[in-house]
N, C-alpha and C. Protein backbone atom coordinates (compact mmCIF):
# COMPACT_ATOMS: atom_id res chain seq x y z
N UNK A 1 -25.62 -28.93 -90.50
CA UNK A 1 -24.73 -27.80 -90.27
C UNK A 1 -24.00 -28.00 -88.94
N UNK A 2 -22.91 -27.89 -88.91
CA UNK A 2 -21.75 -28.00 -87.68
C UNK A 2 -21.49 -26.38 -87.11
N UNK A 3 -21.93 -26.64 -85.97
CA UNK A 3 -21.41 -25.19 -84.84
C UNK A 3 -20.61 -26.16 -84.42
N UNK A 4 -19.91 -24.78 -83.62
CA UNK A 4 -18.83 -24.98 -82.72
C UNK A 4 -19.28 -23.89 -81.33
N UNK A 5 -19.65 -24.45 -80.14
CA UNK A 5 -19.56 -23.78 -79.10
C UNK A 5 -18.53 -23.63 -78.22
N UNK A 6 -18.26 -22.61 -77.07
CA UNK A 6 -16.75 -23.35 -76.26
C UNK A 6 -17.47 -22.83 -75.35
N UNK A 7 -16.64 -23.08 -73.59
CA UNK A 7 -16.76 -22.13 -72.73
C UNK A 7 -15.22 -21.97 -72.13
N UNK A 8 -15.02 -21.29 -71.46
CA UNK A 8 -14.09 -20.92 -70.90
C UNK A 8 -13.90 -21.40 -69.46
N UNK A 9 -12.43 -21.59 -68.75
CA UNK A 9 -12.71 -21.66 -67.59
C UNK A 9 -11.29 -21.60 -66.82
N UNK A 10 -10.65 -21.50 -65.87
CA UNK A 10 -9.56 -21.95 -64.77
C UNK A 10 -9.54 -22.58 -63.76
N UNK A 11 -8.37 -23.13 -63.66
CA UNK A 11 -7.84 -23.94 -62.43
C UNK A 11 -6.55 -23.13 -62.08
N UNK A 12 -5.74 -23.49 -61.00
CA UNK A 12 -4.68 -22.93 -60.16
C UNK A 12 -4.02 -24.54 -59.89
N UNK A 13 -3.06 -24.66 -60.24
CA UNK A 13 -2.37 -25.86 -59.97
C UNK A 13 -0.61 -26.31 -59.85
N UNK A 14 -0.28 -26.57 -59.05
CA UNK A 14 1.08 -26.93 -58.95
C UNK A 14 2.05 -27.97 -59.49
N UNK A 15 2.88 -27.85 -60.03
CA UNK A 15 3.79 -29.45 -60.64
C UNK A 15 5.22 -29.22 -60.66
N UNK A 16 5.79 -30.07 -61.07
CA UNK A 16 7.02 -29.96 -61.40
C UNK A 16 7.09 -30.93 -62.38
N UNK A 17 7.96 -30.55 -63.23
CA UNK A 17 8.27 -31.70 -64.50
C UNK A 17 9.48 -31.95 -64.34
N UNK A 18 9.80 -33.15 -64.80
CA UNK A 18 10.83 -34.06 -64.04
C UNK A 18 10.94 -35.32 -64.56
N UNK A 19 12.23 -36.10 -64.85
CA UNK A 19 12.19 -37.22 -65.55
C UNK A 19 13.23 -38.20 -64.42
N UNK A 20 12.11 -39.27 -63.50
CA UNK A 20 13.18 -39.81 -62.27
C UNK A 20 14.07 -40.76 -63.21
N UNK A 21 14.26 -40.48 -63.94
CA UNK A 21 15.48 -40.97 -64.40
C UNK A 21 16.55 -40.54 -65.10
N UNK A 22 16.83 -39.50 -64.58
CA UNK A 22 17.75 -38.21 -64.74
C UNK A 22 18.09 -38.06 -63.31
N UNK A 23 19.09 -37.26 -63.46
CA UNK A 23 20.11 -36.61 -62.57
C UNK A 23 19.11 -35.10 -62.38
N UNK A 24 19.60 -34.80 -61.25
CA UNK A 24 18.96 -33.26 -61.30
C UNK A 24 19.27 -32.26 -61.71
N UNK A 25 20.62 -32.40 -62.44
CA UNK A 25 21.34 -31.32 -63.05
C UNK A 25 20.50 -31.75 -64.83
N UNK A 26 20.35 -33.09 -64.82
CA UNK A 26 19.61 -33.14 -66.44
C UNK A 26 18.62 -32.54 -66.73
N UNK A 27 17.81 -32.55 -65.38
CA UNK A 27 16.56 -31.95 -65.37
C UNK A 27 16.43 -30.79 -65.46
N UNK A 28 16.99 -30.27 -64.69
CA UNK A 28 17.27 -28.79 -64.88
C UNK A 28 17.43 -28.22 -65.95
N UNK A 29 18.48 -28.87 -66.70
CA UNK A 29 18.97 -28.58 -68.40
C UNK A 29 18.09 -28.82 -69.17
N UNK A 30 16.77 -29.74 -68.99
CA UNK A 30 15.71 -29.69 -69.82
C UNK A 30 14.68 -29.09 -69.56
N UNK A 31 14.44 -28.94 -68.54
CA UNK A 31 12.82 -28.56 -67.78
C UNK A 31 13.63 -27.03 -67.20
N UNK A 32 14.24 -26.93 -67.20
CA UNK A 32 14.51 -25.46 -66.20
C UNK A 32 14.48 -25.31 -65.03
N UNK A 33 13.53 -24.16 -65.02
CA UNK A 33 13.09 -24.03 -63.13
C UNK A 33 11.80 -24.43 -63.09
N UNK A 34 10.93 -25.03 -64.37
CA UNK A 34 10.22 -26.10 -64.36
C UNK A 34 10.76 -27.61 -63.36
N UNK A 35 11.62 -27.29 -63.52
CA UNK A 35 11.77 -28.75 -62.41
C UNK A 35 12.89 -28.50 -61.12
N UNK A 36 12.02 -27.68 -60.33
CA UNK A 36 12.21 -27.05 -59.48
C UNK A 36 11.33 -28.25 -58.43
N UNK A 37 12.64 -29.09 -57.23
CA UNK A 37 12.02 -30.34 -56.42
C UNK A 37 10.66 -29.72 -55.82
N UNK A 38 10.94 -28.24 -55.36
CA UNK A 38 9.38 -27.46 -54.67
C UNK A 38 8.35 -27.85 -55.77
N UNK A 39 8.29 -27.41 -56.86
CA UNK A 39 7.16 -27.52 -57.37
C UNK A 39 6.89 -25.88 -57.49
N UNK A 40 6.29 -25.55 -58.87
CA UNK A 40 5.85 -24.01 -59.04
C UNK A 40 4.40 -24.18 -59.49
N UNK A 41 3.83 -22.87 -59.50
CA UNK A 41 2.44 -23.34 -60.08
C UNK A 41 2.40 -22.32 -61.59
N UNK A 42 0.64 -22.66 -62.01
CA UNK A 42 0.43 -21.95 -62.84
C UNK A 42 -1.33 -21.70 -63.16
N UNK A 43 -1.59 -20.03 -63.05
CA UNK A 43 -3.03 -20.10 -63.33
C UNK A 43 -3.51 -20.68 -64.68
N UNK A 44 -3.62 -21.98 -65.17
CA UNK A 44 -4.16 -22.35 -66.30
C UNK A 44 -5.03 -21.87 -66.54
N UNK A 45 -5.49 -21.24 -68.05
CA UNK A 45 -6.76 -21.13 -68.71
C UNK A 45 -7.29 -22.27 -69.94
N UNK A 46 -8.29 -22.15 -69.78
CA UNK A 46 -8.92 -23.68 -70.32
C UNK A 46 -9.85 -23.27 -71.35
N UNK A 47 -9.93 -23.41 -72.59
CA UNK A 47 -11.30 -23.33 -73.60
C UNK A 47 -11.82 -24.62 -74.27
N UNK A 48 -12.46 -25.10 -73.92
CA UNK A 48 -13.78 -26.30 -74.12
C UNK A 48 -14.63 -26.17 -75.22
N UNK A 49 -14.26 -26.71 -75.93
CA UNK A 49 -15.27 -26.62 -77.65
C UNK A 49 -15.86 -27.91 -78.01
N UNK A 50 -17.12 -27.53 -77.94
CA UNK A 50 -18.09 -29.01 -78.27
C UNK A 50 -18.38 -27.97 -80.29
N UNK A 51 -18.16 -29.56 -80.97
CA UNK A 51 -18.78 -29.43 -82.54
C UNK A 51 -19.81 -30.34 -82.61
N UNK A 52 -20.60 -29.57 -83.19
CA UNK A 52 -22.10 -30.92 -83.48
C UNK A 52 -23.00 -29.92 -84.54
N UNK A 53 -24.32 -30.49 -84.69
CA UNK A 53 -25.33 -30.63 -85.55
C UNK A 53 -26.13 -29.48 -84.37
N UNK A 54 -26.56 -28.91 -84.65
CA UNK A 54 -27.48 -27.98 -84.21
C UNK A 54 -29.05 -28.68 -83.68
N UNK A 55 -29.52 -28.81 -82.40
CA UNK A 55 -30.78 -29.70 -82.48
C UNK A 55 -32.04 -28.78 -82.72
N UNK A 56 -32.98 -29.19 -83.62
CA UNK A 56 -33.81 -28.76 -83.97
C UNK A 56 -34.98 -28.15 -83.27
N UNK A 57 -35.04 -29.01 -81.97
CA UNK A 57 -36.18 -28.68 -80.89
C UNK A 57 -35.39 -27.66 -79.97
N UNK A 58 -34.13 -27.66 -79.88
CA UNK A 58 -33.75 -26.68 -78.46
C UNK A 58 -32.84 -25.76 -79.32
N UNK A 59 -32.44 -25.48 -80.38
CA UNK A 59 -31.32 -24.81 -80.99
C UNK A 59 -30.25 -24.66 -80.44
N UNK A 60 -30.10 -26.09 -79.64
CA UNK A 60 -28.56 -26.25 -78.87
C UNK A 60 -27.92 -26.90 -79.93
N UNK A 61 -26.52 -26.64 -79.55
CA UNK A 61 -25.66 -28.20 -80.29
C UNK A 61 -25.44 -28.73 -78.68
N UNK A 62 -25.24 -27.95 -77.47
CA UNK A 62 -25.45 -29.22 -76.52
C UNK A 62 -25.54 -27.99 -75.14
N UNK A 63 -26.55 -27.64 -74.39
CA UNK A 63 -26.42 -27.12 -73.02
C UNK A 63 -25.24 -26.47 -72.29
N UNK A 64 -25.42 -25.06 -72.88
CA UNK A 64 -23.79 -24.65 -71.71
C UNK A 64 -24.27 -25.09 -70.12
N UNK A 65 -25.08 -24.58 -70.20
CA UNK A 65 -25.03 -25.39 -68.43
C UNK A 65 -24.89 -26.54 -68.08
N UNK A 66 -24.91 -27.58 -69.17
CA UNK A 66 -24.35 -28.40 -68.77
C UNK A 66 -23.21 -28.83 -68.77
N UNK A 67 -22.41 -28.38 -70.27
CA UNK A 67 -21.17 -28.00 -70.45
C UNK A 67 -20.23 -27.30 -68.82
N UNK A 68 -21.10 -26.58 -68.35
CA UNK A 68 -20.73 -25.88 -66.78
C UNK A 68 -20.23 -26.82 -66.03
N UNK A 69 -21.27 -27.87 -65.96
CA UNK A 69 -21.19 -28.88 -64.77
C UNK A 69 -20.50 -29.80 -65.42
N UNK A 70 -20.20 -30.09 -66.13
CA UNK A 70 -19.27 -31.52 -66.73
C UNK A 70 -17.35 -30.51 -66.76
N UNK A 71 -17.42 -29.56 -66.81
CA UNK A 71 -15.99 -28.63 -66.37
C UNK A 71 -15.94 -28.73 -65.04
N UNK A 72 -16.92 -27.90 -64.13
CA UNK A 72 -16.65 -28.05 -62.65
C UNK A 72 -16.74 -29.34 -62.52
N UNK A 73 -16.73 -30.10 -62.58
CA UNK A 73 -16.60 -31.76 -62.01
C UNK A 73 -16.07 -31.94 -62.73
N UNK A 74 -15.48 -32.27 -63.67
CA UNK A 74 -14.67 -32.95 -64.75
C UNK A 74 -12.68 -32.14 -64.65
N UNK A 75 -12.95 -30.91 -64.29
CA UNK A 75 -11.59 -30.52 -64.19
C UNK A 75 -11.27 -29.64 -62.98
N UNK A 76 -12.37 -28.49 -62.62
CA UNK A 76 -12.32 -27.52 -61.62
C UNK A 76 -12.28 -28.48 -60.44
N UNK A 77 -13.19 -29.38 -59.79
CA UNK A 77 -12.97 -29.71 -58.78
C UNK A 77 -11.77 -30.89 -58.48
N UNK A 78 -11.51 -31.39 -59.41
CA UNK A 78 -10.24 -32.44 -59.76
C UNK A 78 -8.69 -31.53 -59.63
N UNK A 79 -8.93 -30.88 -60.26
CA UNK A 79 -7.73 -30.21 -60.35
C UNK A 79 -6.90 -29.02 -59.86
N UNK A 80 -7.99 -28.05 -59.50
CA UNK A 80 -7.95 -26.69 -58.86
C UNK A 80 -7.36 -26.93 -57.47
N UNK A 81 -6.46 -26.00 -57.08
CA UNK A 81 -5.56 -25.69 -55.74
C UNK A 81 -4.74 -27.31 -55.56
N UNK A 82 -4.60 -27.85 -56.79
CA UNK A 82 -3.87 -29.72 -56.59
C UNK A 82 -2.05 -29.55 -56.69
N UNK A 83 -1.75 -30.11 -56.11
CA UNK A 83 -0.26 -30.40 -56.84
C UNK A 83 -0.62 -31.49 -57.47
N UNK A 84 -0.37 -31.44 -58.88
CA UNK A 84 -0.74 -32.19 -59.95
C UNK A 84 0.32 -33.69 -59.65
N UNK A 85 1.76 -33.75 -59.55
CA UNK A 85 2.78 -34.23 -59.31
C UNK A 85 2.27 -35.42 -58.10
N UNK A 86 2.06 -34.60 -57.06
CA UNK A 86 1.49 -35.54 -55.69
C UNK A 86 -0.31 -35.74 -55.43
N UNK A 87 -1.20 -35.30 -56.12
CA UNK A 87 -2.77 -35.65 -55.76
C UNK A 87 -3.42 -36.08 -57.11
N UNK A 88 -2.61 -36.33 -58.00
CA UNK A 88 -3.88 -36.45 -59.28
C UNK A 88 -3.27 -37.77 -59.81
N UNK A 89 -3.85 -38.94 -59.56
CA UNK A 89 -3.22 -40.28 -60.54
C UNK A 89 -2.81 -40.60 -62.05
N UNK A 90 -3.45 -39.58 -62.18
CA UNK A 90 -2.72 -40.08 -63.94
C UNK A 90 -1.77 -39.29 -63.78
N UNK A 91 -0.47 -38.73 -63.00
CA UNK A 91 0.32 -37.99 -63.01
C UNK A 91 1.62 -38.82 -62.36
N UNK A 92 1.20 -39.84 -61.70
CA UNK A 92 2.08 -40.58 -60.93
C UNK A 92 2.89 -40.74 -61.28
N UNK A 93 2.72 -41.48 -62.86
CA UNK A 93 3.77 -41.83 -63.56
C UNK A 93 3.64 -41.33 -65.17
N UNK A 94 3.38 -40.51 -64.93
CA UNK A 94 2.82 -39.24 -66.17
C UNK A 94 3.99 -37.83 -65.89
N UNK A 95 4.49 -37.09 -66.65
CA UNK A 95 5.30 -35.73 -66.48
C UNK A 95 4.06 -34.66 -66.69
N UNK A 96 3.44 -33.82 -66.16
CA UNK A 96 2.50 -32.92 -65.90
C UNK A 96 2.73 -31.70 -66.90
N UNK A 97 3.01 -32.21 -67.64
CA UNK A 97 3.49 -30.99 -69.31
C UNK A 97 1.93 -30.29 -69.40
N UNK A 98 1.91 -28.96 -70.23
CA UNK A 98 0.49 -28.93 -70.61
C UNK A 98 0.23 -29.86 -71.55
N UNK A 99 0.83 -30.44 -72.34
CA UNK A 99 0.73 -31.28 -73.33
C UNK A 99 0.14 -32.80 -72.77
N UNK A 100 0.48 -33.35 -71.48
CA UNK A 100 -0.14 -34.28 -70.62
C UNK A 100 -1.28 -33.98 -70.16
N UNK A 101 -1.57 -32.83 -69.46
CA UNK A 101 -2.42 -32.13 -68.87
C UNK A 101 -3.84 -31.88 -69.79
N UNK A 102 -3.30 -31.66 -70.72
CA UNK A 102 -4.55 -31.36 -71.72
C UNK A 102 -5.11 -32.58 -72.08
N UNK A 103 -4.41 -33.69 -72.33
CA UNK A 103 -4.95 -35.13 -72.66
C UNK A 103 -5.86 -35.56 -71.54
N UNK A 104 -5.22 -35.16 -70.86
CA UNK A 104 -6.19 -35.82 -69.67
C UNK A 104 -7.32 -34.80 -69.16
N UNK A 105 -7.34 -33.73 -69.43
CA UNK A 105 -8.57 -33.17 -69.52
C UNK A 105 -9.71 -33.33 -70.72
N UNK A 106 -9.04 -33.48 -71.38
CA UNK A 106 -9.76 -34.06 -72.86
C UNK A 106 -10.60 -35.60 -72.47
N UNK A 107 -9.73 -36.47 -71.99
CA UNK A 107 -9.81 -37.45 -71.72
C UNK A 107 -11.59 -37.84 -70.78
N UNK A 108 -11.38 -36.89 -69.25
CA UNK A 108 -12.37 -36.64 -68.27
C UNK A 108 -13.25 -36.27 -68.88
N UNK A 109 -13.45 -35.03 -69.93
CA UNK A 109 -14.51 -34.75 -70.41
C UNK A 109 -14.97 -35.34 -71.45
N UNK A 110 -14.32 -35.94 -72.55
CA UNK A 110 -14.81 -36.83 -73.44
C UNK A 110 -15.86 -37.92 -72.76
N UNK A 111 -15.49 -38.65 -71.56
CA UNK A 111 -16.56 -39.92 -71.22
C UNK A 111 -17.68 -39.55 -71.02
N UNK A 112 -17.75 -37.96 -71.06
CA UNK A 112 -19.16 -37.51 -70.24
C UNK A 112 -20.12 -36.78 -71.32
N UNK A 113 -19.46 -36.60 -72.55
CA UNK A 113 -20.03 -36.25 -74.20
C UNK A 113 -20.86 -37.38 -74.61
N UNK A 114 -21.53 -37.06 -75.69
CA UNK A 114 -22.63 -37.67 -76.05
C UNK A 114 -21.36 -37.79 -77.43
N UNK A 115 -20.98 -39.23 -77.83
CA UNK A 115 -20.41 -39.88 -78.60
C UNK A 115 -20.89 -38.88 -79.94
N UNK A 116 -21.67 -38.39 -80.53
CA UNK A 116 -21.92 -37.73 -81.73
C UNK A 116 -20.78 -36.62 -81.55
N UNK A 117 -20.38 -35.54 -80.73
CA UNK A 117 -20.12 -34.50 -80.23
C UNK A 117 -18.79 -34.83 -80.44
N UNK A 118 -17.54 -33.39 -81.18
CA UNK A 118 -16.75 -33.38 -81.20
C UNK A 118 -16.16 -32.33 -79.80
N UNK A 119 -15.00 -32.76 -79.60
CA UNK A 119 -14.18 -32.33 -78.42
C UNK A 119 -13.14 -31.68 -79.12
N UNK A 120 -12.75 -29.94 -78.36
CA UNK A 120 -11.30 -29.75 -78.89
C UNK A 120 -11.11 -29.07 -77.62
N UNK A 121 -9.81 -29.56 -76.91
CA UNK A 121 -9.36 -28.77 -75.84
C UNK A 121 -8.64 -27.60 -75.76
N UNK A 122 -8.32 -26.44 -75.46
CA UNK A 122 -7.36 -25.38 -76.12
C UNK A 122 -7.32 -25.20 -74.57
N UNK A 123 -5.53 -25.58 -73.98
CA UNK A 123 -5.05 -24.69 -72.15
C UNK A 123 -3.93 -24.20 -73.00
N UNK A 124 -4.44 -22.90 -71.77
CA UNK A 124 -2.88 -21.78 -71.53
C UNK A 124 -2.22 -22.21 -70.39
N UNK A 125 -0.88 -22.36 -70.35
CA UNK A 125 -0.54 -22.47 -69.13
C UNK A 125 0.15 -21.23 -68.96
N UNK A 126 0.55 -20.39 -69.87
CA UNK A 126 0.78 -19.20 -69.36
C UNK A 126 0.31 -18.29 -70.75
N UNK A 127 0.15 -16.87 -70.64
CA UNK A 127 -0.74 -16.10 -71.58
C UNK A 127 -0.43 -16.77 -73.04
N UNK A 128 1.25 -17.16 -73.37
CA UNK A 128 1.74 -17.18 -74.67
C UNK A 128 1.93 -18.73 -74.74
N UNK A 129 2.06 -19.57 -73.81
CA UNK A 129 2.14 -20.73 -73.66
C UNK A 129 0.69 -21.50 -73.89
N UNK A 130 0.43 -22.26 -75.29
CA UNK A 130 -0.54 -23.11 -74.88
C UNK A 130 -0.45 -24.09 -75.70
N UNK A 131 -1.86 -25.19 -75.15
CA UNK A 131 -2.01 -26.33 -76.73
C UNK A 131 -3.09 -26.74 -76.70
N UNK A 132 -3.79 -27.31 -77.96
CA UNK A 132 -4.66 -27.73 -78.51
C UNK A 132 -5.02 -28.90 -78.73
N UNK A 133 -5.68 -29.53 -77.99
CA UNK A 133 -5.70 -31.44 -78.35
C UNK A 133 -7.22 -31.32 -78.54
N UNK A 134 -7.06 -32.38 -79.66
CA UNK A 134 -8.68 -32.98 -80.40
C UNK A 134 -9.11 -34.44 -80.19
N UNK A 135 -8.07 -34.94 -79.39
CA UNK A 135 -7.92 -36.52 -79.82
C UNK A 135 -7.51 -37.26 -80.36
């Protein structure tokens, strides 16, 4: 039998999206005041869903507390109060979309899953704004 657990969580983070190979008037016309040279932020919300087999001895499919600590290290302390654009490397040469953003949170926390365990990421970057990556 397959559960599905999640937890919830936030970061606070800054970016700008931007394509350096555009003009700044292009950018503008695509990204908006998304690509604003300052940089704007956004309180992301984050939901974390592990799928698995239910274990028989602990009636986990896998430890929210540990689930806890693989988020705070895996995204909260990585990412929280960052300008995504200037402190986070896979962004260097990455555009900081939620659609990027989520891969690469997917990404951090996948290495730290127990290979049986399915991953589905679900960020808001704003209440109505979000996306869903599985892998």
């Amino acid at each position: 039998m397959q559960v599905t657990i999640s937890r919830k969580a936030h970061f606070n983070a800054a970016h700008r999206l931007f394509n350096p190979n555009w003009s700044d008037e292009k950018n503008f016309e695509i990204f908006g005041k998304c690509s604003n040279p300052n940089f704007h932020g956004h309180n992301y919300e984050l939901i974390v869903s592990i799928t698995g087999e239910i274990n028989p001895d602990t009636g986990f499919v896998m430890n929210l507390d540990e689930l806890k600590q693989i988020i705070q290290e895996q995204v909260d302390d990585y990412l929280d109060h960052k300008n995504l654009n200037l402190e986070i490397p896979e962004f260097k040469n990455l555009n900081p979309t939620v659609e990027n953003i989520s891969v690469v949170i997917w990404s951090r926390i996948r290495e730290k899953l127990d290979a049986k365990l399915k991953l589905k990421i679900t960020l808001f970057e704003t209440p109505r704004n979000f996306v869903e990556y599985s892998g």
